[in-house]
Protein backbone atom coordinates (compact mmCIF):
# COMPACT_ATOMS: atom_id res chain seq x y z
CA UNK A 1 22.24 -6.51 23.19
CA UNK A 2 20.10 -6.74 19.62
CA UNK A 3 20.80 -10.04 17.24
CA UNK A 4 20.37 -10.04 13.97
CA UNK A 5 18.03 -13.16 12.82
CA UNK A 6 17.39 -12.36 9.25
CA UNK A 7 18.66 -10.55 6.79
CA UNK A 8 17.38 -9.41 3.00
CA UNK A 9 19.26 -8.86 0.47
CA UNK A 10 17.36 -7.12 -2.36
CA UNK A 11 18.47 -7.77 -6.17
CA UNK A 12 18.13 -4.49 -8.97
CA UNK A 13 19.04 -4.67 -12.30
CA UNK A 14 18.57 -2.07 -14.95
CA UNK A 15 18.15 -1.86 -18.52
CA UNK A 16 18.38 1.48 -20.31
CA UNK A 17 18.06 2.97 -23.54
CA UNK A 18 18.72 6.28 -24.56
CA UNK A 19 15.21 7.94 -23.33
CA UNK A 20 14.22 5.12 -20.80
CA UNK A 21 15.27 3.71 -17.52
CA UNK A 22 13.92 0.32 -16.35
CA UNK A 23 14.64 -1.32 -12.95
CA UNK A 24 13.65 -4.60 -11.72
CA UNK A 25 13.78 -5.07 -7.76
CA UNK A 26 13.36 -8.57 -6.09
CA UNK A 27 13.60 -9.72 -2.48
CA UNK A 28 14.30 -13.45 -1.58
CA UNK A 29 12.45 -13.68 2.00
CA UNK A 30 13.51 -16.02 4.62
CA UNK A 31 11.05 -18.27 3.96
CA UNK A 32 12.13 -18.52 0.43
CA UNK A 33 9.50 -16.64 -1.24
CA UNK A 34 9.94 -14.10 -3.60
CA UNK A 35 8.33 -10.30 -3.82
CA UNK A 36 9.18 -8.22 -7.19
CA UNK A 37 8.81 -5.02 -8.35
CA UNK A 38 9.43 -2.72 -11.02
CA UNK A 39 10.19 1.46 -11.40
CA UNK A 40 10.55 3.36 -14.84
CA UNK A 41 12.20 6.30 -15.49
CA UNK A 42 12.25 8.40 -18.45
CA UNK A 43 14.55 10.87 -19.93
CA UNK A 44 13.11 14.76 -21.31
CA UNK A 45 14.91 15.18 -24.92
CA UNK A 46 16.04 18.00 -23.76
CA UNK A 47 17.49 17.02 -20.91
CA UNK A 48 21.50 15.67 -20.52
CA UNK A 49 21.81 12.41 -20.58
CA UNK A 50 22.63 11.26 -16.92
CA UNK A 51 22.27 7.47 -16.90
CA UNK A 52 22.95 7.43 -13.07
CA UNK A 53 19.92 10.21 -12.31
CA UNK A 54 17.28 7.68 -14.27
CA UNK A 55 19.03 4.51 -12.31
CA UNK A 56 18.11 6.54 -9.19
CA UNK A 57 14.56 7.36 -10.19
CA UNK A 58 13.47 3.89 -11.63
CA UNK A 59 15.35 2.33 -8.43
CA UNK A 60 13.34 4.46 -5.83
CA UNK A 61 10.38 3.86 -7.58
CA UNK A 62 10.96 -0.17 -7.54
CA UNK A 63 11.83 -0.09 -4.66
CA UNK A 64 8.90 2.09 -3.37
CA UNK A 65 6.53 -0.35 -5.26
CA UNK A 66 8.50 -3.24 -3.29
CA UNK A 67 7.77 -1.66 -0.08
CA UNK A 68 4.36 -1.72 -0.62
CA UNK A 69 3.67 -5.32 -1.87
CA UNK A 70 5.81 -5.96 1.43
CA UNK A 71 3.29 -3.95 3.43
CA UNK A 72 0.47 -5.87 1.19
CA UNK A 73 1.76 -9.58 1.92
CA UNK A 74 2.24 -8.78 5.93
CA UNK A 75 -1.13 -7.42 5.93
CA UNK A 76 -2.68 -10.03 4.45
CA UNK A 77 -0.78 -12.51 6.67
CA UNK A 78 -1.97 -10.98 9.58
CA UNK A 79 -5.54 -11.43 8.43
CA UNK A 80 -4.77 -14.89 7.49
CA UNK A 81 -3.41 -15.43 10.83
CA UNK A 82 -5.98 -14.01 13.15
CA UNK A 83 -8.96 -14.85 11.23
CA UNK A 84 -10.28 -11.57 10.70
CA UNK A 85 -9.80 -7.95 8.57
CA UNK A 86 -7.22 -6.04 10.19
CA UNK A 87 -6.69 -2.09 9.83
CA UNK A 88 -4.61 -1.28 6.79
CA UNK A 89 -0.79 -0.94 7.46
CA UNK A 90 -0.09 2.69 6.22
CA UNK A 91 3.13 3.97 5.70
């Protein structure tokens, strides 16, 4: 049977103007440290204006930035751990 230890909970917030999409992402770890990140989208003038589609885009793009300062911090933790340069975590 699996047990959940941790869990994440990951913050976004938006701000948007009538061309841009901004989104802020933010993970509180266990440990109580913090890792941020932040996505843009922007809107084509000729495109409709579809606030939802540019919170998707600027989310996916935090997010993906997220992911890889995650992937950054546990590889350096590993190399802080064992002493030496490990291979590089790809995703």
């Amino acid at each position: 049977m699996m047990h959940t230890t941790v869990g994440w909970h990951v913050e976004m917030e938006f701000t948007e103007d009538d061309q841009h999409t901004r989104a802020a992402a933010m993970v509180r770890l266990p440990d109580g440290s913090e890792v941020r990140a932040h996505g843009h989208a922007s809107r084509h003038r000729t495109d409709a204006n579809q606030p939802r589609v540019g919170e998707e885009i600027a989310g996916a793009r935090a997010l993906n930035e997220l992911a890889m300062a995650l992937l950054t911090k546990a590889h350096e933790e590993i190399d802080q751990a064992s002493g030496r340069t490990s291979h590089p975590i790809h995703v």
